[in-house]
Protein backbone atom coordinates (compact mmCIF):
# COMPACT_ATOMS: atom_id res chain seq x y z
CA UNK A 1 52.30 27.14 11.99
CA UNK A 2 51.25 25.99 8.82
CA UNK A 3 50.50 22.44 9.78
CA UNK A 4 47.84 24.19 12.04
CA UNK A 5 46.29 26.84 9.48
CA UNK A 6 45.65 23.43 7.04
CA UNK A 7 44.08 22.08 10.39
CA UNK A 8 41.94 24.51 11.23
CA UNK A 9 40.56 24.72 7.61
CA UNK A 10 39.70 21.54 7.75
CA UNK A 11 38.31 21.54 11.24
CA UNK A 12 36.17 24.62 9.34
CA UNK A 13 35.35 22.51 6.17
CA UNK A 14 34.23 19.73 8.54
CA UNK A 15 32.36 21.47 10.35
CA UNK A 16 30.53 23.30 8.06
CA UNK A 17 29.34 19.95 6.11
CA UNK A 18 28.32 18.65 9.50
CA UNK A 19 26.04 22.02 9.94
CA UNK A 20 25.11 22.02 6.21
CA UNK A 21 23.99 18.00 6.51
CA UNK A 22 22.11 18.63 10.08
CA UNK A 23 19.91 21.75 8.21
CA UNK A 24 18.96 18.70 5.65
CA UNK A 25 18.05 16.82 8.15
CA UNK A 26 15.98 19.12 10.34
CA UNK A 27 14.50 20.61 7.09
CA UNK A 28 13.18 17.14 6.15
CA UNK A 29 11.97 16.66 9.90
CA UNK A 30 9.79 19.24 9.96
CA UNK A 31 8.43 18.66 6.10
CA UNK A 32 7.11 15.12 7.24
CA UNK A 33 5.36 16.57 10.73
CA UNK A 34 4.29 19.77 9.33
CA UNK A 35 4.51 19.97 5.53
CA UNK A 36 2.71 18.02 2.35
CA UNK A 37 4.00 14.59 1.58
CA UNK A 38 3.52 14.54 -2.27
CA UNK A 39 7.00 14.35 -4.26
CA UNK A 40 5.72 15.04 -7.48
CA UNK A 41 7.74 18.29 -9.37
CA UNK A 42 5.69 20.76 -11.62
CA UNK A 43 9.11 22.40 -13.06
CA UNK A 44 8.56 26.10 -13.59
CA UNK A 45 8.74 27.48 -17.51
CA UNK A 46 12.45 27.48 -18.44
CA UNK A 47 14.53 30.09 -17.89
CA UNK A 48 18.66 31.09 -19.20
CA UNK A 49 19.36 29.76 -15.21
CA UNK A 50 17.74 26.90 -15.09
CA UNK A 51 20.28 24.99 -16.37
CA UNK A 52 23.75 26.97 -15.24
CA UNK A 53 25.33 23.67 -13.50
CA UNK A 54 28.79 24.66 -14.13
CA UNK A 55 29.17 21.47 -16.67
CA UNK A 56 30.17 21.14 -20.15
CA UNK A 57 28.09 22.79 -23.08
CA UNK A 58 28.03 19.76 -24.94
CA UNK A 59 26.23 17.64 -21.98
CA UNK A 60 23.62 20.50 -21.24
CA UNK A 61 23.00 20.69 -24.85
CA UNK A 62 22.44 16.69 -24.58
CA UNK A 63 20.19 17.42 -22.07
CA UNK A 64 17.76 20.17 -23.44
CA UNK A 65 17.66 18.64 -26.94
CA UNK A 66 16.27 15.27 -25.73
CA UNK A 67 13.64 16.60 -23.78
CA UNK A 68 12.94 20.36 -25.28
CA UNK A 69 9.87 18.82 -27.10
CA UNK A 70 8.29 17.25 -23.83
CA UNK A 71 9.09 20.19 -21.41
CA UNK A 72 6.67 21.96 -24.13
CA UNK A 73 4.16 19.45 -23.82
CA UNK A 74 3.62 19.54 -20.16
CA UNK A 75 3.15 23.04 -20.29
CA UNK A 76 0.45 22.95 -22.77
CA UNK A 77 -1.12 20.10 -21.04
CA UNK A 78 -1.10 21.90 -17.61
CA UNK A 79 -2.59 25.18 -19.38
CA UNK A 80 -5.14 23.72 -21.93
CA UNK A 81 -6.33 21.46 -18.48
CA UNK A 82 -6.62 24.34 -16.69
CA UNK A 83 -8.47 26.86 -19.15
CA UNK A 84 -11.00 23.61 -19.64
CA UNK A 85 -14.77 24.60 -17.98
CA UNK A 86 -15.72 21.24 -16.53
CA UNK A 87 -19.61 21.03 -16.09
CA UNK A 88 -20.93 20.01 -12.88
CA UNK A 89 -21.74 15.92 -13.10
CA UNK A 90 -24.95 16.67 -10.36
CA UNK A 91 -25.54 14.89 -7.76
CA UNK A 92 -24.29 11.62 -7.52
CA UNK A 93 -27.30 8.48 -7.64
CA UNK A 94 -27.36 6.36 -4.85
CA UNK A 95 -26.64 2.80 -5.90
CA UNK A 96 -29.85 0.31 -6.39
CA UNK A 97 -29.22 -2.22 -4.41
CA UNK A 98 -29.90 -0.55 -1.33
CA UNK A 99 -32.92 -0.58 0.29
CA UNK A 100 -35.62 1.59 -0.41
CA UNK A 101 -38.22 2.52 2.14
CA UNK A 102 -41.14 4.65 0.81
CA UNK A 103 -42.43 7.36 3.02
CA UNK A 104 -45.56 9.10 1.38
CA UNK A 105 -46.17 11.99 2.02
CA UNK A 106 -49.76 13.71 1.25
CA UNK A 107 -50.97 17.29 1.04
CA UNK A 108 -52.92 18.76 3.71
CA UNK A 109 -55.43 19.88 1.34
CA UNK A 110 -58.55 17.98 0.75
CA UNK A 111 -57.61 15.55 -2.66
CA UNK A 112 -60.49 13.84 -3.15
CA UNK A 113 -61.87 13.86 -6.51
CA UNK A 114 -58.60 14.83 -7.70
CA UNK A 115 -56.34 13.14 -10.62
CA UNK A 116 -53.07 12.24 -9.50
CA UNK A 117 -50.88 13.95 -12.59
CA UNK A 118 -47.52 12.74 -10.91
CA UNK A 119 -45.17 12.95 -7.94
CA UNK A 120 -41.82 14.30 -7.03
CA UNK A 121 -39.32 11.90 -5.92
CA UNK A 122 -36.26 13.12 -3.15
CA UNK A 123 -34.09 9.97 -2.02
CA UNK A 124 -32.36 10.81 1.37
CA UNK A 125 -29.26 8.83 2.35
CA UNK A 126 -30.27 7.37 6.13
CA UNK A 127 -28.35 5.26 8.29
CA UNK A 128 -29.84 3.29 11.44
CA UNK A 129 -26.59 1.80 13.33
CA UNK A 130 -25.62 -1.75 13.13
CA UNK A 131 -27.59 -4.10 15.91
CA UNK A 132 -26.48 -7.02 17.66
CA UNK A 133 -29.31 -9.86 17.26
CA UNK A 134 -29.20 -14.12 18.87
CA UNK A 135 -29.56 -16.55 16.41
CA UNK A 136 -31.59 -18.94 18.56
CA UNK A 137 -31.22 -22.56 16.83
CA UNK A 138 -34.43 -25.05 18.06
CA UNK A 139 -34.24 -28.43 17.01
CA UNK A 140 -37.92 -30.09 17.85
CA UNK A 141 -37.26 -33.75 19.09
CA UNK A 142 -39.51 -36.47 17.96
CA UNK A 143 -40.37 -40.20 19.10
CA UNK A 144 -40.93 -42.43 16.53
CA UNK A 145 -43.70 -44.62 16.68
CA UNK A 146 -43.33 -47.84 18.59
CA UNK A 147 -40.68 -45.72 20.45
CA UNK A 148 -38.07 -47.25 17.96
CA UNK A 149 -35.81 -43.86 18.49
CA UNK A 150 -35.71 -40.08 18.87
CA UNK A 151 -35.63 -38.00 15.65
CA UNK A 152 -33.87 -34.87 15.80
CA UNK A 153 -32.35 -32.89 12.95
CA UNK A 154 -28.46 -32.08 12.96
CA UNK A 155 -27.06 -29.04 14.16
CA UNK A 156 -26.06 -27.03 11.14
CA UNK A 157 -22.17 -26.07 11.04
CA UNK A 158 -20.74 -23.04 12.90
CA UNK A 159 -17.34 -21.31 12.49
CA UNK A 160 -16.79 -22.22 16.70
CA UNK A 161 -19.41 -24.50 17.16
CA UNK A 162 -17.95 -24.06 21.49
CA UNK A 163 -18.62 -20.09 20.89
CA UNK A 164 -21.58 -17.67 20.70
CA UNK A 165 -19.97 -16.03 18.17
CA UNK A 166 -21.44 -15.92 14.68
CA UNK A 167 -19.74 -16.03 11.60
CA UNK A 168 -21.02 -12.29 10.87
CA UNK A 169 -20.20 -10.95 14.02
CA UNK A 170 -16.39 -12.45 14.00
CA UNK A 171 -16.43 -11.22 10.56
CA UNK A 172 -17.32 -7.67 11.57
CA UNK A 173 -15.01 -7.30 14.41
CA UNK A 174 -11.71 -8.69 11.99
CA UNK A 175 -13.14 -6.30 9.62
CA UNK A 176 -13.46 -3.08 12.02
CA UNK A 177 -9.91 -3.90 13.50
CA UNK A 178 -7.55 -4.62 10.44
CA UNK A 179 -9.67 -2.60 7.27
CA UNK A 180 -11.33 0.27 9.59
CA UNK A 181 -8.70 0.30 12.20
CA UNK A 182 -10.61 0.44 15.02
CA UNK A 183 -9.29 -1.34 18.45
CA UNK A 184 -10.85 -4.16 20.09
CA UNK A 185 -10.97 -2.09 23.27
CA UNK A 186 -13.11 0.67 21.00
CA UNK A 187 -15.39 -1.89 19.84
CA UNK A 188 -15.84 -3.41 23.71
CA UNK A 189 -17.10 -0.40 24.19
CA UNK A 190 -19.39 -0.17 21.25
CA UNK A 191 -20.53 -3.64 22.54
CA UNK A 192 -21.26 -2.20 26.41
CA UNK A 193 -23.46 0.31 24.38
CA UNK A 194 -25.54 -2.52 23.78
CA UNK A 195 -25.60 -4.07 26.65
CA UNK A 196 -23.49 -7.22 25.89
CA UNK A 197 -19.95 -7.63 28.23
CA UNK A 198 -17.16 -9.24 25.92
CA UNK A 199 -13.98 -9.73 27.41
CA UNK A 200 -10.83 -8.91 25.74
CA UNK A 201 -9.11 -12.33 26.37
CA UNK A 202 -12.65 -13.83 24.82
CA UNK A 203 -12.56 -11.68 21.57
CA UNK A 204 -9.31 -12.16 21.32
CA UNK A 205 -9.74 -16.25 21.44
CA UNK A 206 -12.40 -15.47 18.56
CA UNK A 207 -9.92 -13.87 16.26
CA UNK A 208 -7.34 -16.48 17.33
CA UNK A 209 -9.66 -19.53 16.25
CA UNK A 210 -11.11 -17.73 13.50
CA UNK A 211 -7.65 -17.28 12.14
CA UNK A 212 -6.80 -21.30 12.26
CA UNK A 213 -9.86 -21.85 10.13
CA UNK A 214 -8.65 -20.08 7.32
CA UNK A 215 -4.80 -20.55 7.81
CA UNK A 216 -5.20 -22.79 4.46
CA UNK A 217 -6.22 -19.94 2.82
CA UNK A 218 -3.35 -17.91 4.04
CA UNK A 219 -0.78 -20.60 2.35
CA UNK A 220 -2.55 -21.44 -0.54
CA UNK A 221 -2.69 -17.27 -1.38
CA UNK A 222 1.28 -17.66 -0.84
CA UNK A 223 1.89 -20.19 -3.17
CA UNK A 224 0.00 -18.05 -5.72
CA UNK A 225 2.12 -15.34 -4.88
CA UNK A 226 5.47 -17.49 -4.95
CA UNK A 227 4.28 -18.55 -8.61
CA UNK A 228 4.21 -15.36 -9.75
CA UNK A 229 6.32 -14.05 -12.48
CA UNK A 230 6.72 -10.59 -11.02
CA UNK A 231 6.61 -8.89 -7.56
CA UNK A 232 6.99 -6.32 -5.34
CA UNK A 233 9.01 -6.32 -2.41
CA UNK A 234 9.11 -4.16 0.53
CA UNK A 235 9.09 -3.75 4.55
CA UNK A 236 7.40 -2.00 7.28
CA UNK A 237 8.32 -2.15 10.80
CA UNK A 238 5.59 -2.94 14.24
CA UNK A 239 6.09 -2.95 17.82
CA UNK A 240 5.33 -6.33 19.28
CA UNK A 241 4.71 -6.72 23.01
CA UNK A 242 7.90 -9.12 23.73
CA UNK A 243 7.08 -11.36 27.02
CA UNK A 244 10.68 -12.63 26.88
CA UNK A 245 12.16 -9.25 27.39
CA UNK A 246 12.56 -7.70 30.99
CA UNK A 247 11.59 -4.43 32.43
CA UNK A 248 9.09 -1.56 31.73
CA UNK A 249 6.61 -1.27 28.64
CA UNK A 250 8.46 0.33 26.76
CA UNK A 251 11.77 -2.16 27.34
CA UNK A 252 9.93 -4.93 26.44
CA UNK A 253 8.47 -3.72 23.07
CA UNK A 254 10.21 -5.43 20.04
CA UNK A 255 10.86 -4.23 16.81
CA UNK A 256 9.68 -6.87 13.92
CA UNK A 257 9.25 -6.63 10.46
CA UNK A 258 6.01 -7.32 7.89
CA UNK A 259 7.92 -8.39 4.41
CA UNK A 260 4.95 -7.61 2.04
CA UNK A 261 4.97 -8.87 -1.52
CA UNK A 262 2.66 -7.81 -4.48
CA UNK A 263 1.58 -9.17 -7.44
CA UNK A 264 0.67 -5.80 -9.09
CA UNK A 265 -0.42 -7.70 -12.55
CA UNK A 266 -3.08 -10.00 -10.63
CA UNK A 267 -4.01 -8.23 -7.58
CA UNK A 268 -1.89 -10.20 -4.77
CA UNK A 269 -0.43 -9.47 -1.68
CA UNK A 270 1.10 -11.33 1.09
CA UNK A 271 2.03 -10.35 4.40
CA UNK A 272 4.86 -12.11 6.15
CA UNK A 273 5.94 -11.12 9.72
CA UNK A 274 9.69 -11.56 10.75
CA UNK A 275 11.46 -10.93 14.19
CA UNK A 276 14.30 -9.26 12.25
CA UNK A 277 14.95 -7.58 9.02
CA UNK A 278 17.84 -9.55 7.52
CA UNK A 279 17.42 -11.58 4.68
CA UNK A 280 16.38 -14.73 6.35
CA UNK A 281 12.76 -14.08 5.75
CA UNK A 282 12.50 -13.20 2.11
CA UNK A 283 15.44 -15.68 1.19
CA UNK A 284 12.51 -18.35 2.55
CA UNK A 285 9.63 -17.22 1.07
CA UNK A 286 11.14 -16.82 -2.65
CA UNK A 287 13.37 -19.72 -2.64
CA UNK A 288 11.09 -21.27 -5.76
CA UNK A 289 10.54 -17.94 -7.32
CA UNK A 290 11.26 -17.00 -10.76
CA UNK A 291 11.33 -13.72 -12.05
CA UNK A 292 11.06 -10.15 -12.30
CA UNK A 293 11.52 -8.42 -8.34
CA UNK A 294 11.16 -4.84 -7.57
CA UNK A 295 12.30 -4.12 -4.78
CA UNK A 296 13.33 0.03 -2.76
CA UNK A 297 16.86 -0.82 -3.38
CA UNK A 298 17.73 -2.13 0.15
CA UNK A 299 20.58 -4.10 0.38
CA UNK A 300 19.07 -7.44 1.79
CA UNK A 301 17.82 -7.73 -1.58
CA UNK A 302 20.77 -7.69 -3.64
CA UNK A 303 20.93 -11.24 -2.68
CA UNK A 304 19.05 -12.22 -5.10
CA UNK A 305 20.60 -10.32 -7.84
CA UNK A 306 23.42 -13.81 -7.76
CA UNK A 307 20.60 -15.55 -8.31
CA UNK A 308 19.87 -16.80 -12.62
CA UNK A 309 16.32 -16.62 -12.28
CA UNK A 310 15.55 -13.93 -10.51
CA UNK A 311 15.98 -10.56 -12.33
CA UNK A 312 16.09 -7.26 -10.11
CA UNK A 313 14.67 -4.08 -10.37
CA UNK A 314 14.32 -1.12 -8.29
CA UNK A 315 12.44 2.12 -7.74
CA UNK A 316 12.23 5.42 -9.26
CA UNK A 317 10.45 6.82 -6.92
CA UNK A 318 12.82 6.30 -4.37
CA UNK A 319 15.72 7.71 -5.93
CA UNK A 320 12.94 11.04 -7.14
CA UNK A 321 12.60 11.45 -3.54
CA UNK A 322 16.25 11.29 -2.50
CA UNK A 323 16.40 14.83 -4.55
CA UNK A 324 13.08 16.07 -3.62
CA UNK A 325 14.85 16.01 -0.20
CA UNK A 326 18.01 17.97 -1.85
CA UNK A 327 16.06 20.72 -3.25
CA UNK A 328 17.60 22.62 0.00
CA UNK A 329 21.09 21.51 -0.47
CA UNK A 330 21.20 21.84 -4.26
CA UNK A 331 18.23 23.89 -5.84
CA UNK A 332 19.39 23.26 -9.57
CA UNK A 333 20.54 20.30 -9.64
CA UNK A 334 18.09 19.01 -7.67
CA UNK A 335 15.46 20.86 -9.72
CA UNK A 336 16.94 19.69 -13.00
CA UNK A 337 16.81 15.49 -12.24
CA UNK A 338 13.50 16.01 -10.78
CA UNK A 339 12.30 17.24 -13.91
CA UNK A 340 13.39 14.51 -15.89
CA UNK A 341 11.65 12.13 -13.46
CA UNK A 342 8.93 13.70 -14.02
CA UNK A 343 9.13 13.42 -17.62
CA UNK A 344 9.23 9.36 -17.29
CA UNK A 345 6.03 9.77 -15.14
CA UNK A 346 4.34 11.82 -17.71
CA UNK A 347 5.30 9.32 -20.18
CA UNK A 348 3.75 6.28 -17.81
CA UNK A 349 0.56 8.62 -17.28
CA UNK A 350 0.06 8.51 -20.99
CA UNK A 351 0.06 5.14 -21.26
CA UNK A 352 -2.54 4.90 -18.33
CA UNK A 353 -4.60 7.27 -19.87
CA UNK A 354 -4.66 5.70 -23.45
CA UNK A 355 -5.34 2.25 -21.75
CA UNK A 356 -2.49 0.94 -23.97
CA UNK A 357 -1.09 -2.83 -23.89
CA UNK A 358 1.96 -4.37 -22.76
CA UNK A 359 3.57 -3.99 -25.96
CA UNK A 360 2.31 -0.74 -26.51
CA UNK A 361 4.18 0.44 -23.61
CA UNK A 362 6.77 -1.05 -24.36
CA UNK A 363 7.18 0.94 -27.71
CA UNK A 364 6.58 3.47 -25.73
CA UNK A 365 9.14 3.77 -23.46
CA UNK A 366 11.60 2.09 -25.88
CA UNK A 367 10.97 5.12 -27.91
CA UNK A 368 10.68 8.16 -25.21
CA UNK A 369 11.54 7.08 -21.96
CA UNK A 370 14.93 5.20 -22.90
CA UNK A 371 16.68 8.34 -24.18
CA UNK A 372 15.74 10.46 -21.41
CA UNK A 373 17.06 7.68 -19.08
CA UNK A 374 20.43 7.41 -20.96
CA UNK A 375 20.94 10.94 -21.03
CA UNK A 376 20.25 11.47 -17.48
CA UNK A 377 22.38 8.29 -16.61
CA UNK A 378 25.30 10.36 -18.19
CA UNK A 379 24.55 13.72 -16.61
CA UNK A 380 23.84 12.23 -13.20
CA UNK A 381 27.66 10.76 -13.19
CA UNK A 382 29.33 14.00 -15.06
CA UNK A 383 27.89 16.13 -12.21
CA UNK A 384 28.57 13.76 -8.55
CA UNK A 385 32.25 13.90 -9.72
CA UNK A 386 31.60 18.12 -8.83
CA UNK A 387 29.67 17.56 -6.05
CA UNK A 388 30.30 16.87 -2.09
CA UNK A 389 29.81 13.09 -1.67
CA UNK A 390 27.93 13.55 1.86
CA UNK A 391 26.16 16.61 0.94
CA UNK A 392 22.36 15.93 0.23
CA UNK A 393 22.75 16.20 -3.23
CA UNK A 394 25.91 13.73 -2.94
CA UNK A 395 23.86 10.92 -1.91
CA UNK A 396 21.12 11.30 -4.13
CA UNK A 397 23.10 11.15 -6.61
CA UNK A 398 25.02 8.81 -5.77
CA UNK A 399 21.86 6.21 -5.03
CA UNK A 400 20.54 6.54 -8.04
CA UNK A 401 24.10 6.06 -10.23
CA UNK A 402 24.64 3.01 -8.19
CA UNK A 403 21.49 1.63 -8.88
CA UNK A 404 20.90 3.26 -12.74
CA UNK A 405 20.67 -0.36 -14.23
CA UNK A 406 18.14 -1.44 -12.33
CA UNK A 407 16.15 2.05 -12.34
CA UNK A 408 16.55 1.72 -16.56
CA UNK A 409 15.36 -2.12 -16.54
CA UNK A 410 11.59 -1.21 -16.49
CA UNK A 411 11.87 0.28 -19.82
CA UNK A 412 12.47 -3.06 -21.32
CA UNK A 413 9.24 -4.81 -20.52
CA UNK A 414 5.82 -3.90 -20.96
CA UNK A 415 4.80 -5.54 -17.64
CA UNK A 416 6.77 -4.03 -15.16
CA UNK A 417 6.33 -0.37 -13.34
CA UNK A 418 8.75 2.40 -13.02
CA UNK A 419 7.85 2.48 -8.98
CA UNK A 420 7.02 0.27 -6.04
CA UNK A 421 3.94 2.29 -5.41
CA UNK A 422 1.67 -0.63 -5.83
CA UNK A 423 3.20 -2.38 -2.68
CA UNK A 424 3.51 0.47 -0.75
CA UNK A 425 -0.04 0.97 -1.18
CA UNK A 426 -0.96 -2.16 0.58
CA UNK A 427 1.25 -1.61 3.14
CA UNK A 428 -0.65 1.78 3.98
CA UNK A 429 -2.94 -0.06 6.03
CA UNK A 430 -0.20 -0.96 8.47
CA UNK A 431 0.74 2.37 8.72
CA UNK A 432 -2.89 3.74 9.81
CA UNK A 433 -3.48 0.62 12.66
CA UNK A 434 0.03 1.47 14.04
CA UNK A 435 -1.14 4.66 14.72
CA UNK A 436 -4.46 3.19 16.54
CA UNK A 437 -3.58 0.16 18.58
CA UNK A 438 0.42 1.26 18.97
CA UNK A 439 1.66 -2.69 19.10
CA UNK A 440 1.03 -6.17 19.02
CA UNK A 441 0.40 -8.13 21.83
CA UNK A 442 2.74 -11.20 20.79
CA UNK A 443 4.78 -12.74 17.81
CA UNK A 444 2.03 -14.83 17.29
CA UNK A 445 -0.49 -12.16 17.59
CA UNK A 446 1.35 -10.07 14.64
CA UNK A 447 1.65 -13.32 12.37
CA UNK A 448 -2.22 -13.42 12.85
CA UNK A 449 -2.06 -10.03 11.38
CA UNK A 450 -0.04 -10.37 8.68
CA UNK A 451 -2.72 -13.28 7.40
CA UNK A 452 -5.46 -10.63 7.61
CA UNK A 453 -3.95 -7.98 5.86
CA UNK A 454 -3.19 -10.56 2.67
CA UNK A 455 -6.71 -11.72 3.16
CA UNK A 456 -8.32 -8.58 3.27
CA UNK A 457 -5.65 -6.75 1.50
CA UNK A 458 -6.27 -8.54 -1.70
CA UNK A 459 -10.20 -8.33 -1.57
CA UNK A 460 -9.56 -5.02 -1.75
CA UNK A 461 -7.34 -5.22 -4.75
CA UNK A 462 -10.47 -6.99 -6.41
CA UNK A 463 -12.69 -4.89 -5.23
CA UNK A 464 -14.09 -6.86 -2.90
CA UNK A 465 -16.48 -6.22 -0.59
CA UNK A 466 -14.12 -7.91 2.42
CA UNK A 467 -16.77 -8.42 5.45
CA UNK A 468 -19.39 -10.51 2.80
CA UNK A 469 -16.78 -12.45 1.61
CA UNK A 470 -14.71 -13.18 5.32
CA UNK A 471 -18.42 -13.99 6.02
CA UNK A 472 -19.10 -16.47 2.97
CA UNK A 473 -15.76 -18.13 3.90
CA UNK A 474 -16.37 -18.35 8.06
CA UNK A 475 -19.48 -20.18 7.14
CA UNK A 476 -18.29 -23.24 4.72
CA UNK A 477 -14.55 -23.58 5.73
CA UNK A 478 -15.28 -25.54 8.75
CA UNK A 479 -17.09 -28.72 6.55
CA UNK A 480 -14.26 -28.07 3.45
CA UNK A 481 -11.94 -30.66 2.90
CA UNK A 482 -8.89 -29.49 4.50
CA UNK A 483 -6.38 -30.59 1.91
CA UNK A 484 -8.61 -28.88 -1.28
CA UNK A 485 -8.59 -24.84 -0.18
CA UNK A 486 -8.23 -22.77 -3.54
CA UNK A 487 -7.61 -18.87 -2.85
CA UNK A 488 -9.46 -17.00 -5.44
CA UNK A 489 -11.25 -12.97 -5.75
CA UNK A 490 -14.47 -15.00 -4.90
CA UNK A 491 -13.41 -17.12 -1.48
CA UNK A 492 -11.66 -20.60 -1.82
């Protein structure tokens, strides 16, 4: 009888984990389809309860002491920023380099014999949509004299000299589908508008050529990337159309991978699609590099933490919104690490704000950052030890004490961030066309992608205006020596 009372308890303790873990989970579910996606934690003003963990005096104290200072600080910032009266900029002025055309408008009244004295000026902001023109090339022929030969002047080079398409028209339509988002089958019809029939299988022979023309680019903005001293690394998944697979649509969709890494320091990225998501891919692509790599703590990349020189890092941001997710699980303790995260953000903000140097920052966070770190460290392993291992608030703390050496390493190095951010940025792109054109049509088809989104992906970075410059480069690649392509903010 006893042997199946301790049963039953169990079966109860079990079982009310299991229902305690699947309220996490649903919780969570409906906060990413219903609820805001921004992690950041404004901690409330403290109170006695804040901090009634159930954990020694002596570590709280720890605690509260190293960061009593800054908790004030926040709160003064948040309420002097919020008493401030900002005053209305105005209007914004519409930028000079676009076209002005001057409509003049005259009284109805008789003015002659009158002195002009002045005029008023309104500028409207007009739009007239884009057109679709023929260049029509004519090359007169001539006979020489003493019909000793025909003259007749070269034709000038063309991205597809076979094609009618121009280099800014197969620069717009890259442009609309992998910055703007926009389907080829949405601009067809955009086209039919017009009056001009493309075919899908044609426009989608234009991208495909257009793409082998600046392939060079494409490994010459890799080799940059691989001789980089510190990236980002992370993953995003896409559907790919699979020909080799049997049976319906969605049976023969394939799951791939892009493996996007950043140079956050010169304004890099490059796209690299894989079939899988082992480590096969990255293990290729930084087999020469040296360095500092950030990475969301996934364990394909602790590879590369055997490797001498290669030095990994991971990302707080991550392991801030492991606990955002806990909040439900594990209100205070929860609470309480979130609001030390947010005192290492509040530290980076400063530096952003003050514009201050590598070594600057590295003072910095040698001096303010690193003891909040260290003390957290210690209260982060005092309190798992008290807390369910699979609960919420297990695993999040649990992640970030496994990883707490790497999540500290940013702090010793001017250079690097406290987050991944910058790469996830870039991958945000991805994100939005998944949610437009729902797949890729091939392998090949997605490793066309993952060229554009480097391409056009690190225009942006420069701030780049990307259909001029796909344009620019569309025109003279075709006559450039193919062994000489340079990758650069400006073309090649």
């Amino acid at each position: 009888m006893i042997e199946t009372a301790i049963d039953y308890k169990v079966l109860y303790e079990e079982s009310t984990l299991e229902i305690t873990s699947l309220k996490h989970e649903l919780a969570n579910l409906k906060r990413l389809i219903f609820g805001s996606k921004n992690e950041r934690f404004i901690p409330a003003k403290s109170s006695p309860s804040q901090l009634s963990l159930d954990i020694q005096a002596e570590v709280v104290a720890a605690c509260s002491v190293t960061n009593t200072q800054k908790i004030e600080y926040i709160c003064n910032t948040t309420q002097s920023d919020s008493n401030r009266i900002k005053e209305h900029p105005g209007r914004t002025k519409l930028p000079e380099h676009l076209e002005r055309r001057k409509i003049i408008i005259e009284p109805a009244a008789v003015t002659e014999g009158c002195k002009k004295i002045g005029e008023e000026i309104t500028e409207e902001l007009e739009y007239e949509p884009g057109k679709l023109f023929v260049n029509r090339y004519v090359r007169p022929k001539y006979v020489q004299a003493n019909n000793n030969g025909i003259i007749i002047a070269p034709m000038i080079d063309r991205p597809m000299p076979k094609a009618i398409v121009g280099s800014g028209l197969l620069a717009q339509i890259i442009i609309d589908k992998y910055v703007d988002h926009l389907p080829l089958y949405r601009q067809m019809e955009r086209f039919k508008r017009e009056g001009i029939n493309i075919p899908y299988s044609t426009i989608g022979d234009w991208i495909k050529n257009g793409c082998n023309l600046i392939d060079p680019l494409y490994e010459s903005l890799k080799k940059l990337i691989v001789q980089s001293n510190y990236l980002h690394a992370d993953e995003s998944p896409i559907k790919v159309l699979d020909k080799d697979k049997k049976g319906t649509l969605a049976g023969s969709v394939h799951r791939g991978y892009y493996w996007v890494y950043h140079n956050s320091i010169d304004g890099l990225v490059w796209f690299d699609y894989q079939e899988g998501r082992g480590r096969e891919g990255p293990v290729e692509v930084l087999k020469d590099f040296k360095g500092y790599l950030q990475t969301d703590g996934y364990t394909v990349y602790d590879f590369f933490k055997e490797e001498k020189d290669i030095t990994v890092l991971h990302c707080m941001a991550h392991a801030r919104r492991m606990f955002f997710e806990a909040k439900n699980n594990d209100k205070v303790v929860a609470e309480y690490a979130l609001e030390q995260i947010g005192l290492l953000y509040n530290i980076e903000r400063q530096a952003k704000e003050q514009q201050l140097d590598q070594e600057q920052i590295l003072q910095l966070r040698q001096t303010e950052a690193l003891p909040i770190l260290e003390s957290l460290g210690k209260w982060m392993k005092e309190t798992y030890i008290k807390t369910l291992p699979k609960s919420a608030i297990g695993k999040a703390l649990g992640y970030s004490i496994q990883r707490w050496p790497e999540l500290m390493l940013y702090a010793t190095d001017g250079r690097l961030n406290i987050d991944n951010n910058s790469v996830e940025n870039s991958i945000k792109p991805v994100a939005i066309g998944r949610k437009n054109y729902l797949f890729a049509g091939s392998h090949e088809a997605t490793k066309r992608s993952a060229m554009l989104y480097s391409l056009m992906g690190t225009c942006k970075l420069h701030g780049i205006n990307p259909f001029i410059w796909l344009r620019d480069v569309l025109q003279r690649i075709a006559n450039h020596p193919i062994n000489k392509p340079r990758f650069c903010s400006r073309g090649f």
